[in-house]
Protein backbone atom coordinates (compact mmCIF):
# COMPACT_ATOMS: atom_id res chain seq x y z
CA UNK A 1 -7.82 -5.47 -12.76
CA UNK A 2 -7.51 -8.45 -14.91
CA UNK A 3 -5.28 -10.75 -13.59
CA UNK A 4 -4.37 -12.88 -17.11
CA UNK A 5 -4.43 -12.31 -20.51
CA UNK A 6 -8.33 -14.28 -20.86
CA UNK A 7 -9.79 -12.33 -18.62
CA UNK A 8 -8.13 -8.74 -20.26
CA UNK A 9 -9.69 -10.41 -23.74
CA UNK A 10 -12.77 -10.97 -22.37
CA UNK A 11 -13.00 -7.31 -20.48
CA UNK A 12 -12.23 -6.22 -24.33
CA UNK A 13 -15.67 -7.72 -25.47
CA UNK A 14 -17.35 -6.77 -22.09
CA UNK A 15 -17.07 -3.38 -22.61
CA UNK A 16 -17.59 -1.62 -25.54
CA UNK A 17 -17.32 1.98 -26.90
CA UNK A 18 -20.89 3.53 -27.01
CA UNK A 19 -19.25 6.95 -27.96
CA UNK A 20 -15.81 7.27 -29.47
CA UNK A 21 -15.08 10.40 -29.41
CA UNK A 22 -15.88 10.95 -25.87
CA UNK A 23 -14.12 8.10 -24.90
CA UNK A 24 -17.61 6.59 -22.97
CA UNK A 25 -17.56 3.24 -22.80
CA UNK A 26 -20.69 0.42 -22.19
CA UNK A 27 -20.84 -2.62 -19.71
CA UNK A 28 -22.84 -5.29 -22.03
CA UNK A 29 -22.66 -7.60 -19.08
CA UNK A 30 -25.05 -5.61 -16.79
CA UNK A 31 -26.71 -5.06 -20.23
CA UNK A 32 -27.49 -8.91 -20.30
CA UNK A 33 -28.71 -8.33 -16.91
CA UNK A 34 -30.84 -5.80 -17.44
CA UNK A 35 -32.48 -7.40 -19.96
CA UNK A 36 -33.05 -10.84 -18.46
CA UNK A 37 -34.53 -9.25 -15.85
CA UNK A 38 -37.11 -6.88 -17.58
CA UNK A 39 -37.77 -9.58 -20.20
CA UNK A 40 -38.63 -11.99 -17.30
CA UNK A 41 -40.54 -9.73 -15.24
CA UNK A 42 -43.02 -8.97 -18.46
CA UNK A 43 -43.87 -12.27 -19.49
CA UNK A 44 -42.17 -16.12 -18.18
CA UNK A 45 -43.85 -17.78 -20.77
CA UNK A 46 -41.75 -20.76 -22.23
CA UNK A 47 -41.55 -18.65 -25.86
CA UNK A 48 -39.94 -15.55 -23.87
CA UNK A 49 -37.79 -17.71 -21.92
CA UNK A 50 -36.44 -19.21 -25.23
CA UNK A 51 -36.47 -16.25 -27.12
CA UNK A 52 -34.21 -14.76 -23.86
CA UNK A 53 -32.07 -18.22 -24.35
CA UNK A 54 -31.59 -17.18 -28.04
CA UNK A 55 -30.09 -13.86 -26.96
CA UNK A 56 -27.85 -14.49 -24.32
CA UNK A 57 -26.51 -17.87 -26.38
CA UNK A 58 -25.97 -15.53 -29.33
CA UNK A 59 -23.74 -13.20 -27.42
CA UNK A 60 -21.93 -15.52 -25.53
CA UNK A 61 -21.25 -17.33 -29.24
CA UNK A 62 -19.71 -14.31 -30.56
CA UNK A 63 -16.79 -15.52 -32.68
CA UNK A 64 -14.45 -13.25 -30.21
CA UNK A 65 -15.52 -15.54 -27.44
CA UNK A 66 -15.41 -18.71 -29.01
CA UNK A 67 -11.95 -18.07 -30.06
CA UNK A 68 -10.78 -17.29 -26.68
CA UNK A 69 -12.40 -20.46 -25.50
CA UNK A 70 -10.69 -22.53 -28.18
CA UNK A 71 -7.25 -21.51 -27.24
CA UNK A 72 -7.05 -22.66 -23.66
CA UNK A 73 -10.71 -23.75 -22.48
CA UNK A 74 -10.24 -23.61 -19.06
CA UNK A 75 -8.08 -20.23 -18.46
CA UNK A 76 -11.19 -18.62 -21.00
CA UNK A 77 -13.88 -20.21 -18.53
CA UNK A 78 -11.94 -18.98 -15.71
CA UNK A 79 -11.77 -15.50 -17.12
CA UNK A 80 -15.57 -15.74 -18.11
CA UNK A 81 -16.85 -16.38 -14.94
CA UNK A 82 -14.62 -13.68 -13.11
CA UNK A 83 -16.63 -11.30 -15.68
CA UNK A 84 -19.77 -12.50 -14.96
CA UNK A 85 -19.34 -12.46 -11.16
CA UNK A 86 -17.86 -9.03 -11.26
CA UNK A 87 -20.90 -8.04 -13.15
CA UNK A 88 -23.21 -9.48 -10.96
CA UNK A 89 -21.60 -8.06 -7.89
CA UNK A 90 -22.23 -4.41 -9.58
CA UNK A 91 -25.89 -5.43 -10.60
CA UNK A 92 -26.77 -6.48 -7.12
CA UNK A 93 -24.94 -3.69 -5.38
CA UNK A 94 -27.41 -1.12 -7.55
CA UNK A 95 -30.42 -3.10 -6.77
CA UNK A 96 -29.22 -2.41 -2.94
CA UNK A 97 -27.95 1.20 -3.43
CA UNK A 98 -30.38 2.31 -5.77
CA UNK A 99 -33.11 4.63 -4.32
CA UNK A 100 -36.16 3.41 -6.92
CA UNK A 101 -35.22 -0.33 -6.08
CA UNK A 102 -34.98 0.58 -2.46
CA UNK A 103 -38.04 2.14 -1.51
CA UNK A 104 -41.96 1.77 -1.22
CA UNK A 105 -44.91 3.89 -1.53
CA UNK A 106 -44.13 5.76 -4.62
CA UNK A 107 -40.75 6.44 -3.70
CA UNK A 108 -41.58 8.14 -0.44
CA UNK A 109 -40.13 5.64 2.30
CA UNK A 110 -36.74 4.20 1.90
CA UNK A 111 -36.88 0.18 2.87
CA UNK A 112 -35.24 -1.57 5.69
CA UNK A 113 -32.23 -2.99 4.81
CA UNK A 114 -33.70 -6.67 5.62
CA UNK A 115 -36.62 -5.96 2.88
CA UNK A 116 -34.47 -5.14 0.48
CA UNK A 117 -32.57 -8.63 0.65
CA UNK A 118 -36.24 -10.35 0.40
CA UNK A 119 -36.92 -8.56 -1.99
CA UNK A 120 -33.63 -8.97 -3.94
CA UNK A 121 -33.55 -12.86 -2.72
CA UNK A 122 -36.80 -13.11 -4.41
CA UNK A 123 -35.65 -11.63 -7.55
CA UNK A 124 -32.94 -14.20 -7.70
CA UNK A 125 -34.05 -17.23 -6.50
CA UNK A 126 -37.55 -17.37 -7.42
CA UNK A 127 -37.66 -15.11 -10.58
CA UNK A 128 -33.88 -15.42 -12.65
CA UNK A 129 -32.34 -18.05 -11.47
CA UNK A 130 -35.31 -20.39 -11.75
CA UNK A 131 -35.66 -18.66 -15.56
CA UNK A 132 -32.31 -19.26 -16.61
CA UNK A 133 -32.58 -23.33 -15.03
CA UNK A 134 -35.03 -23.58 -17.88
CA UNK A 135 -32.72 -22.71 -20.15
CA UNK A 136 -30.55 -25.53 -21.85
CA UNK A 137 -27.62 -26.15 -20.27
CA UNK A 138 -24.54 -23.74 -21.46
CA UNK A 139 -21.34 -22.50 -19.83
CA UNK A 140 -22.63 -19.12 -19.66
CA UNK A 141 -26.01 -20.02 -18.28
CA UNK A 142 -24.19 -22.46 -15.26
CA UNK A 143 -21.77 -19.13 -14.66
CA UNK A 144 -25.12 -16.89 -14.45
CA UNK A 145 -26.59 -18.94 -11.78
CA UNK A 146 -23.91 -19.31 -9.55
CA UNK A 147 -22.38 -15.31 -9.95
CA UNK A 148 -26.18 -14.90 -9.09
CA UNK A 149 -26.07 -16.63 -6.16
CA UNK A 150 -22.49 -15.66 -5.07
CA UNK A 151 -23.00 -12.06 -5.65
CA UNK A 152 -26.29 -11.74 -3.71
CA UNK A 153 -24.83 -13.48 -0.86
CA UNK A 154 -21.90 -11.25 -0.64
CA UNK A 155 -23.76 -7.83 -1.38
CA UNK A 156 -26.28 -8.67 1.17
CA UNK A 157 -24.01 -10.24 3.48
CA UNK A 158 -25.67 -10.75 7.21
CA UNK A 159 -29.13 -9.53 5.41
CA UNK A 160 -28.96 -12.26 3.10
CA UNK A 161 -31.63 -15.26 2.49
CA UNK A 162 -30.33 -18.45 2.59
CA UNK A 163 -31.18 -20.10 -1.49
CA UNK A 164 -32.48 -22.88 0.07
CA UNK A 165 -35.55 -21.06 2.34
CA UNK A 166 -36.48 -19.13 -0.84
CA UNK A 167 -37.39 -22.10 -3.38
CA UNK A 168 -40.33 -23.52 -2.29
CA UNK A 169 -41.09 -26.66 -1.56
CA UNK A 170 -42.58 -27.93 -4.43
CA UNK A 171 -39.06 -27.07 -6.03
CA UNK A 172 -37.02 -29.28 -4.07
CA UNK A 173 -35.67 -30.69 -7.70
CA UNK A 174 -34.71 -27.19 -8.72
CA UNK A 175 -33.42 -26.67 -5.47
CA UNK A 176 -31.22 -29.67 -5.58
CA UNK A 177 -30.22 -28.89 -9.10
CA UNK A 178 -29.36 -25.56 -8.42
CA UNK A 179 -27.04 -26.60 -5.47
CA UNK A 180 -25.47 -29.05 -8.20
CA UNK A 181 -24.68 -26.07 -10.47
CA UNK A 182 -23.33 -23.59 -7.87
CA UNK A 183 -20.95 -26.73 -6.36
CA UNK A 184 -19.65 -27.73 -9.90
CA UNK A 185 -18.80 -23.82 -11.07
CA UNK A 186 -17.08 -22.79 -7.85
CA UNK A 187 -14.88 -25.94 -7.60
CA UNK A 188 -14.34 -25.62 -11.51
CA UNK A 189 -14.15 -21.89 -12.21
CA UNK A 190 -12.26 -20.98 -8.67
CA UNK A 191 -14.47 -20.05 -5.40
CA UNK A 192 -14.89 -17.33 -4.04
């Protein structure tokens, strides 16, 4: 439940009526998700990933948001990122629940629960987070990484990967960059 008046205003734009009249309502936030992740996962070329960076900056400049932001900047970011990481949290508890995600050999054998935090951890750390680091730096894009990281770690809890064993070694800048990013946003936008 939202626990100010930001974060109810920012719920409002999260989500949206898909059908009226039955009352059904969408979450745009796993939406953005989504998307990042199939868009990613078809092509990382530098065009996709700023074509991507077009998208999500266009919805997070929506004049509804911007507005919010205006009127008390930091209550709005707080608000923002508590939407983010709440969406996050649900994305990353259907990549462990879900039965497709879950499983190998054409949906016949379920996977340990240890394979699927590698192969969520992978996901994260060496497929979205490392495409949204690309990205120009934004608000949103800074909340992303670390309700990545945050939610992973708590939805795979003793299963997890620790971030830093799944960049490689030849990103030891992103690595430390990353580590930059999560620090500032926690300390800045509350911790978990």
């Amino acid at each position: 439940m939202p626990n100010n008046i930001y974060q109810e205003k920012i719920r409002d734009i999260r989500f949206k009526y898909v059908d009226r009249k039955q009352q059904r309502k969408a979450d745009l936030f796993i939406g953005l998700w989504l998307e990042l992740k199939i868009s990613v996962a078809q092509n990382q070329s530098k065009r996709a990933i700023v074509k991507q960076e077009k998208h999500l900056n266009k919805f997070f400049s929506q004049k509804e948001i911007l507005a919010i932001l205006e009127e008390n900047a930091q209550a709005a970011q707080k608000a923002l990122y508590a939407e983010i990481l709440d969406s996050a949290l649900i994305y990353q508890k259907a990549c462990r629940e879900d039965r497709h995600y879950a499983s190998k050999f054409l949906n016949l054998i379920r996977m340990k629960d240890n394979e699927i935090a590698f192969k969520a951890a992978k996901e994260v750390y060496q497929v979205l987070i490392p495409t949204l680091m690309e990205m120009n730096e934004h608000i949103w894009r800074n909340h992303m990484i670390t309700a990545l990281h945050v939610a992973y770690q708590e939805i795979f809890a003793q299963h997890a990967f620790k971030s830093e064993n799944m960049f490689d070694d030849a990103n030891l800048q992103l690595s430390e960059e990353f580590n930059k990013i999560v620090a500032h946003t926690l300390e800045n936008e509350g911790a978990r």
